[in-house]
N, C-alpha and C. Protein backbone atom coordinates (compact mmCIF):
# COMPACT_ATOMS: atom_id res chain seq x y z
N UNK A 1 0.83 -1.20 0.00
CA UNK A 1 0.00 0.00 0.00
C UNK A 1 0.87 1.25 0.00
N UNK A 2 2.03 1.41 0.49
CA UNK A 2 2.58 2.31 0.79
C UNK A 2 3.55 2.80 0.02
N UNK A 3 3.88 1.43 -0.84
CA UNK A 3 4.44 1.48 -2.38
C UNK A 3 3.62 2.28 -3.70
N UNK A 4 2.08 1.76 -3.22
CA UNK A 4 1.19 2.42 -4.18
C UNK A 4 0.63 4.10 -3.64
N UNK A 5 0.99 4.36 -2.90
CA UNK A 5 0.53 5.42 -2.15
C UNK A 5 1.41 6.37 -2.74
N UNK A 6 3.37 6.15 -2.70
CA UNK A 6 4.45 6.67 -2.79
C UNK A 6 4.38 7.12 -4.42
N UNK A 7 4.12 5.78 -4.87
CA UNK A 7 4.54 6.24 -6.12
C UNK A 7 3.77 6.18 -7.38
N UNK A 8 2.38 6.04 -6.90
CA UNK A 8 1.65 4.90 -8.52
C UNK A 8 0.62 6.53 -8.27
N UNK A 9 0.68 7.82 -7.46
CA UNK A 9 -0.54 8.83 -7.18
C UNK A 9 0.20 9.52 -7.56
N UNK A 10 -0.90 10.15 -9.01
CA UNK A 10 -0.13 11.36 -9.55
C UNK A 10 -1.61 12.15 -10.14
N UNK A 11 -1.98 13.19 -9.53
CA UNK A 11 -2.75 14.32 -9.67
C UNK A 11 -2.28 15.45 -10.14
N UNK A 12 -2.23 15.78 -11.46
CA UNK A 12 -1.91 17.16 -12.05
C UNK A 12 -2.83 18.43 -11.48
N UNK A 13 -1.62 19.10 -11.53
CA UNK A 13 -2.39 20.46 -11.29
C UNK A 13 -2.08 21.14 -12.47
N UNK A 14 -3.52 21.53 -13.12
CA UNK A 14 -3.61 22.86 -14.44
C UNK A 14 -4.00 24.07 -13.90
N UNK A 15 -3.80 25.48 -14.55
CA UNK A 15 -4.68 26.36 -14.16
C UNK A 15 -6.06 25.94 -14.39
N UNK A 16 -6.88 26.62 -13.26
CA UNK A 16 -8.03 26.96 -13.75
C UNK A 16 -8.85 27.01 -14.71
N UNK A 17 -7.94 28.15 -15.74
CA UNK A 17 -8.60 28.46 -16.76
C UNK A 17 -8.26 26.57 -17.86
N UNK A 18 -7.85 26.09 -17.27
CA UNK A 18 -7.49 25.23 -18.47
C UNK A 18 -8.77 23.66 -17.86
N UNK A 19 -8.91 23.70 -16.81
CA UNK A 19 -9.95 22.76 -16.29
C UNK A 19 -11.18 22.93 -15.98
N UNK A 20 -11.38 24.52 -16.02
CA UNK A 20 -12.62 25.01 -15.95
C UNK A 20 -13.62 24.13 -17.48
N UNK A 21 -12.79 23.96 -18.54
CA UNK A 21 -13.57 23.49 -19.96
C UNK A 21 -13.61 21.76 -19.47
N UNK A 22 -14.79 21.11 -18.84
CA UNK A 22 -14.88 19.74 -18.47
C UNK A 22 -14.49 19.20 -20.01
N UNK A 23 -14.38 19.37 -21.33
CA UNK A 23 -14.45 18.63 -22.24
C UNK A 23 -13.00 18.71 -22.45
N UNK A 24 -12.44 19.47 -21.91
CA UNK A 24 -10.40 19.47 -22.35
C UNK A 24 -9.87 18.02 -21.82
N UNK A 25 -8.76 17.63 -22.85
CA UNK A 25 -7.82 16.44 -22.17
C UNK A 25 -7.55 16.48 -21.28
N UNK A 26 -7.14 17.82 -20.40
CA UNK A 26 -6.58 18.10 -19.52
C UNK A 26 -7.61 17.87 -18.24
N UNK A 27 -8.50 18.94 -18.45
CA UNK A 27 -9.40 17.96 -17.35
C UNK A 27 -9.92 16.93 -16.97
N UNK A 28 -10.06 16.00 -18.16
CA UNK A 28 -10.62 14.98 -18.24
C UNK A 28 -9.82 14.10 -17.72
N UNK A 29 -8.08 14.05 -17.68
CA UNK A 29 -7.32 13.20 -17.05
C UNK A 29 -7.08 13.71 -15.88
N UNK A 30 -7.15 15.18 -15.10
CA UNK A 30 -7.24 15.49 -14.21
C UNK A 30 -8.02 14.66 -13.29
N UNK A 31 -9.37 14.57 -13.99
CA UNK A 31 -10.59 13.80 -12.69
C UNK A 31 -10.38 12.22 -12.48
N UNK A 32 -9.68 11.92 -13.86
CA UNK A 32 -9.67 9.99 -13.79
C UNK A 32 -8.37 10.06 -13.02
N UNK A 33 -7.11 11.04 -12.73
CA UNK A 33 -6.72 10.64 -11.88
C UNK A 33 -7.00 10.78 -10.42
N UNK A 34 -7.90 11.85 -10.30
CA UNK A 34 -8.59 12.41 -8.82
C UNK A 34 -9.37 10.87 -8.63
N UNK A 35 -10.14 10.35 -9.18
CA UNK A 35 -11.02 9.42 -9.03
C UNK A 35 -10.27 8.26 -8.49
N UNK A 36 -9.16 8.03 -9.22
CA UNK A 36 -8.41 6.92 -9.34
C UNK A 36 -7.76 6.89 -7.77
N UNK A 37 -7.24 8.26 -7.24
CA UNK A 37 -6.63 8.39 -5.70
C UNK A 37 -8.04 8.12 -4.99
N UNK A 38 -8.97 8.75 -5.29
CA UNK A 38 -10.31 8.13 -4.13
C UNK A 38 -10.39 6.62 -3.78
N UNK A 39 -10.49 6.10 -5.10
CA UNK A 39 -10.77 4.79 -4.98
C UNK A 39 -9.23 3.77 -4.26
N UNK A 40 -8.40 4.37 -4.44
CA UNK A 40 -6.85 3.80 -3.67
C UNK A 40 -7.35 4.17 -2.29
N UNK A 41 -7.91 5.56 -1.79
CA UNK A 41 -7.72 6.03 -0.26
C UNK A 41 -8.87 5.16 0.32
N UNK A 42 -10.39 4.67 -0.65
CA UNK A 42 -10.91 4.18 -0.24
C UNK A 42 -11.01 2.43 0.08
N UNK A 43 -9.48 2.12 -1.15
CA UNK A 43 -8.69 0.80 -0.68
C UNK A 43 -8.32 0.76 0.92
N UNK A 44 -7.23 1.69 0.79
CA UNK A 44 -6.06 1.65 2.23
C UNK A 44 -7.43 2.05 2.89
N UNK A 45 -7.91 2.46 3.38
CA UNK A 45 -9.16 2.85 4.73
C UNK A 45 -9.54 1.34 4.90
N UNK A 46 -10.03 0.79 4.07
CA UNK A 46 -11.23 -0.64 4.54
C UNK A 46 -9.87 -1.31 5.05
N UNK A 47 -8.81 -1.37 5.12
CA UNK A 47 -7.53 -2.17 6.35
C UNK A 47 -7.98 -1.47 7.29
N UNK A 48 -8.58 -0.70 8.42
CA UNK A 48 -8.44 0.20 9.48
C UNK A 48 -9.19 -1.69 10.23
N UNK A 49 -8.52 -1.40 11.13
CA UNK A 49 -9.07 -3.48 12.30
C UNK A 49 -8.03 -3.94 11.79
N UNK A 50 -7.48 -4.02 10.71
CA UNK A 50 -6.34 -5.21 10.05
C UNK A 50 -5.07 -4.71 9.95
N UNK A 51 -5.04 -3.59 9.46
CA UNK A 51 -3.61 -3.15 9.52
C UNK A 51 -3.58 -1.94 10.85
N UNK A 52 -2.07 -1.74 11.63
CA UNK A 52 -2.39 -0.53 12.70
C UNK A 52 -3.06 0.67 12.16
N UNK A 53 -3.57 1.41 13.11
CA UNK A 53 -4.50 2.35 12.77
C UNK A 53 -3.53 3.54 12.55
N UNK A 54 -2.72 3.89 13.29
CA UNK A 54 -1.68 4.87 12.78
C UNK A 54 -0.89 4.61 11.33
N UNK A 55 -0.62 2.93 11.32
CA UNK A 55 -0.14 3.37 9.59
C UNK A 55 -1.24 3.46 8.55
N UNK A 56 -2.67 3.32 8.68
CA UNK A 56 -3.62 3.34 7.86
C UNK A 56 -4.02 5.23 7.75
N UNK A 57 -4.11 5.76 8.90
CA UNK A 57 -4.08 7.25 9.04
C UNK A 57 -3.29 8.21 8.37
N UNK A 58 -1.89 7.15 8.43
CA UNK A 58 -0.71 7.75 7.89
C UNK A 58 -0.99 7.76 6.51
N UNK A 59 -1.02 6.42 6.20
CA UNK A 59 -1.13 6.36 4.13
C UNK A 59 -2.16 7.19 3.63
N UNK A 60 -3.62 6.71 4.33
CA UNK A 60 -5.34 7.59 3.99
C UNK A 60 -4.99 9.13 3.89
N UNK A 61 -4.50 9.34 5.26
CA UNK A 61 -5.21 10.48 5.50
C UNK A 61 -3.99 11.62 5.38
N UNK A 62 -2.57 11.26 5.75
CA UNK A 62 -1.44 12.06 5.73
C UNK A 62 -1.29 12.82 4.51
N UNK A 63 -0.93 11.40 3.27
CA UNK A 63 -0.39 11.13 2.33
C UNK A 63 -1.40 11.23 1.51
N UNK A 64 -2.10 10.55 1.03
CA UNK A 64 -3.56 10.66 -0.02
C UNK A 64 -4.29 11.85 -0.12
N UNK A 65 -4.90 11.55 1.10
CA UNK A 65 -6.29 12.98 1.25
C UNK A 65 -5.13 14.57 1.44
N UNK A 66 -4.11 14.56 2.59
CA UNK A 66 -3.73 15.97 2.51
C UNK A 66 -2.71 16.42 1.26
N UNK A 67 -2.31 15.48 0.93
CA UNK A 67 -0.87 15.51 0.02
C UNK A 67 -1.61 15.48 -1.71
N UNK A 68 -2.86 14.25 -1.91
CA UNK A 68 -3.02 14.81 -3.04
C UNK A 68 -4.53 15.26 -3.60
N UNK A 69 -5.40 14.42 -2.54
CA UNK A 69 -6.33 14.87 -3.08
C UNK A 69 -7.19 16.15 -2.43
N UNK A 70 -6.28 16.81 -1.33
CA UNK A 70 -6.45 18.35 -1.21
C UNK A 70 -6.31 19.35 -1.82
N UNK A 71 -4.90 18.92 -2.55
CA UNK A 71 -4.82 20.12 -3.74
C UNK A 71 -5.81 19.96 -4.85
N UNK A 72 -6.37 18.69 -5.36
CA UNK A 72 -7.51 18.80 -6.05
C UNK A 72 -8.55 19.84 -5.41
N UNK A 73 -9.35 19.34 -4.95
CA UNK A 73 -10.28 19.85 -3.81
C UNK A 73 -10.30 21.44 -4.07
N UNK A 74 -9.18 21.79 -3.33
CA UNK A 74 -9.19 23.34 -3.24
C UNK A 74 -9.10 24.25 -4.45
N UNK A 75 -8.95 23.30 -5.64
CA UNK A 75 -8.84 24.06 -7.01
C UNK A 75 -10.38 23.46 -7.81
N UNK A 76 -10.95 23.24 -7.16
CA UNK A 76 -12.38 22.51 -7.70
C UNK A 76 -12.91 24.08 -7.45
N UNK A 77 -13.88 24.40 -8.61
CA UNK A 77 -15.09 25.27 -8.73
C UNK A 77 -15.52 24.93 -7.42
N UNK A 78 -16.27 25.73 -6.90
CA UNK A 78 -17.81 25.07 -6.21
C UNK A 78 -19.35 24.72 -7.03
N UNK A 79 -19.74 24.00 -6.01
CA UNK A 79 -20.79 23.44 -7.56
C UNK A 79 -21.03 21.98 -7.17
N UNK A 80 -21.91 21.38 -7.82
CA UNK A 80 -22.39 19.94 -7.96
C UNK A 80 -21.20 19.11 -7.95
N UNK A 81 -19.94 19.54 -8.85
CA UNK A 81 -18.96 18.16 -8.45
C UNK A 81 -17.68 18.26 -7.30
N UNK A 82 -17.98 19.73 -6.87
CA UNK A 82 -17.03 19.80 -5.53
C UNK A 82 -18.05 18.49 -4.62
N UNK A 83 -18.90 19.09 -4.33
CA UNK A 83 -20.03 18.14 -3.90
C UNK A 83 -19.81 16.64 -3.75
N UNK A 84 -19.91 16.37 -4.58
CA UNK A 84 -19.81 14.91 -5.28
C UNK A 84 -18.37 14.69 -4.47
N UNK A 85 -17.41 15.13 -5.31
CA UNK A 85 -16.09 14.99 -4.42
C UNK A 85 -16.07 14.45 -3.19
N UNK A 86 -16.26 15.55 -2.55
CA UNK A 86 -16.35 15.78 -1.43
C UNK A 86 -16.83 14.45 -0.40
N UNK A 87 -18.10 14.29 -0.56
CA UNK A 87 -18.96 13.35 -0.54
C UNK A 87 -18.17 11.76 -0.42
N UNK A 88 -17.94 11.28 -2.01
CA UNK A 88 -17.02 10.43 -1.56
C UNK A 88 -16.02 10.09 -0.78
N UNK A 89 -15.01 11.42 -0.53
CA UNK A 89 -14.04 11.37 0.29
C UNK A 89 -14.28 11.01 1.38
N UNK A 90 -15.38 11.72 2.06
CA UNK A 90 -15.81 11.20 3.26
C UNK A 90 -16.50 10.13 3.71
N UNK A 91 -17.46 9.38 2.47
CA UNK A 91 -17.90 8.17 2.28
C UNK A 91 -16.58 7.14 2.87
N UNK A 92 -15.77 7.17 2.76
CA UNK A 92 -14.05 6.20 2.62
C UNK A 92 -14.25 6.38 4.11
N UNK A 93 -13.84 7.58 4.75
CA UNK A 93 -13.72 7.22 6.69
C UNK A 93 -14.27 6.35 7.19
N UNK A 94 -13.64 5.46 8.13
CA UNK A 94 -14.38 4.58 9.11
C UNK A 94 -14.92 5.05 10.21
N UNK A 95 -16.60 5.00 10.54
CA UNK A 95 -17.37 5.73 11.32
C UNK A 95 -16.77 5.41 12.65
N UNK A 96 -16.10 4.62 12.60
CA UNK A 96 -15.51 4.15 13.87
C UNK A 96 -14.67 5.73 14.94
N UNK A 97 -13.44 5.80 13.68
CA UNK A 97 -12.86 7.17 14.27
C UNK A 97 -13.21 8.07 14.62
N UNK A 98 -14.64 8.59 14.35
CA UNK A 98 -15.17 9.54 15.13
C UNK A 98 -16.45 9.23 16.20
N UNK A 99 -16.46 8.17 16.68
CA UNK A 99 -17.13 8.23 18.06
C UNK A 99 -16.61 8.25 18.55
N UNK A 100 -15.61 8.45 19.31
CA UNK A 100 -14.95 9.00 20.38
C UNK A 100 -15.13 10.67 20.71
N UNK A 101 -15.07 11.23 19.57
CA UNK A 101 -14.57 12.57 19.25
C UNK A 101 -15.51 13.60 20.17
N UNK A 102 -15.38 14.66 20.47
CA UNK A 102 -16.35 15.60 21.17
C UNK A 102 -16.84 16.61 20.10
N UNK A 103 -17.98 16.75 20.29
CA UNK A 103 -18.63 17.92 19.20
C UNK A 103 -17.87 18.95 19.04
N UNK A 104 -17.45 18.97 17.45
CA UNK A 104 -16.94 20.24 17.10
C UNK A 104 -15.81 19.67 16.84
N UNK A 105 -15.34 18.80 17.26
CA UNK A 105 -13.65 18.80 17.14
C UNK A 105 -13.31 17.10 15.35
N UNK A 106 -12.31 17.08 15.90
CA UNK A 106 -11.95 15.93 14.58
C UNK A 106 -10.85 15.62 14.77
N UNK A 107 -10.21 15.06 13.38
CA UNK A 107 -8.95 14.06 13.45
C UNK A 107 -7.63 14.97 13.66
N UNK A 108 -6.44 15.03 13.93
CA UNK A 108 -5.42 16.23 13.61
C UNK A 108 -5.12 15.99 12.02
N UNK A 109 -5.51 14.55 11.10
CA UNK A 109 -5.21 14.84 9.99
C UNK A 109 -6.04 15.18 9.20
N UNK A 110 -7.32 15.42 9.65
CA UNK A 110 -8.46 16.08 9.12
C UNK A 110 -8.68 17.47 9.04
N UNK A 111 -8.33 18.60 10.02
CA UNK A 111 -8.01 19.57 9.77
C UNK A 111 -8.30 20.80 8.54
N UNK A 112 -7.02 20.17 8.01
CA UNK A 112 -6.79 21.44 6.67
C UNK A 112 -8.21 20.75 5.86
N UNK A 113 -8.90 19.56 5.97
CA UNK A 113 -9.82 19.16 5.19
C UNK A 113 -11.34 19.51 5.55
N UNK A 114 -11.30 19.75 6.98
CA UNK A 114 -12.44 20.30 7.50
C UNK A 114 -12.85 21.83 7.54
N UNK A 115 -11.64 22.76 7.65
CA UNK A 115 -11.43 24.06 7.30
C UNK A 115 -11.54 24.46 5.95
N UNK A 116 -11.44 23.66 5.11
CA UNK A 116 -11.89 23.93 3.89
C UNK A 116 -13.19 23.74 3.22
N UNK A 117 -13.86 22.62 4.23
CA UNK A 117 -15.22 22.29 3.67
C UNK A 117 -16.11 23.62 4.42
N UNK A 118 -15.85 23.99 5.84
CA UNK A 118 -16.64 25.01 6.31
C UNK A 118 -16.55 26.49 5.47
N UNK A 119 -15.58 26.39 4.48
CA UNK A 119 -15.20 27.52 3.81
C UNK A 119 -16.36 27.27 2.57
């Protein structure tokens, strides 16, 4: 996992103006690779019971969600497919990690991801 995490996740960043047109090459391989890291983060998560929970946090949530599919995220329009995004990403967490938690608060690697959704 950590092999595929390191090296097989590669999310381009275009301007704006060049991904704003959903029908460009550019965007279009933009999202199949955004899609492609969801479906990896939503691999490494379903280990959380099987593999330690700190190296599953580490790969998911360190590495994946802050490292690549944040910079997606924050260069997404707002709109129906931030949404969508979004959505899935959080679909992947195990409901587990947050019963413990006290209202209001969250993961420390959740953070920059929660400050951005309240934005």
């Amino acid at each position: 996992m950590k092999k595929s995490v390191e090296e097989d996740v590669f999310i381009p960043l275009y301007p704006k103006s060049t991904v704003e047109d959903k029908s460009s090459l550019c965007s279009k391989f933009q999202e199949r690779r955004f899609w492609s890291a969801v479906k990896l983060l939503s691999n490494v998560l379903l280990w959380d019971g099987i593999v330690q929970e700190d190296t599953i946090r580490d790969l998911g949530l360190s590495k994946l969600l802050n490292r690549y599919l944040l910079l997606n995220l924050l260069n997404t329009p707002p709109g129906l497919d931030s949404i969508e995004k979004y959505n899935k990403v959080v679909a992947c967490f195990p409901e587990r990690w947050f019963q413990d938690l006290k209202s209001g608060s969250t993961l420390p690697e959740l953070l920059n991801f929660c400050q951005h959704l309240l934005q």
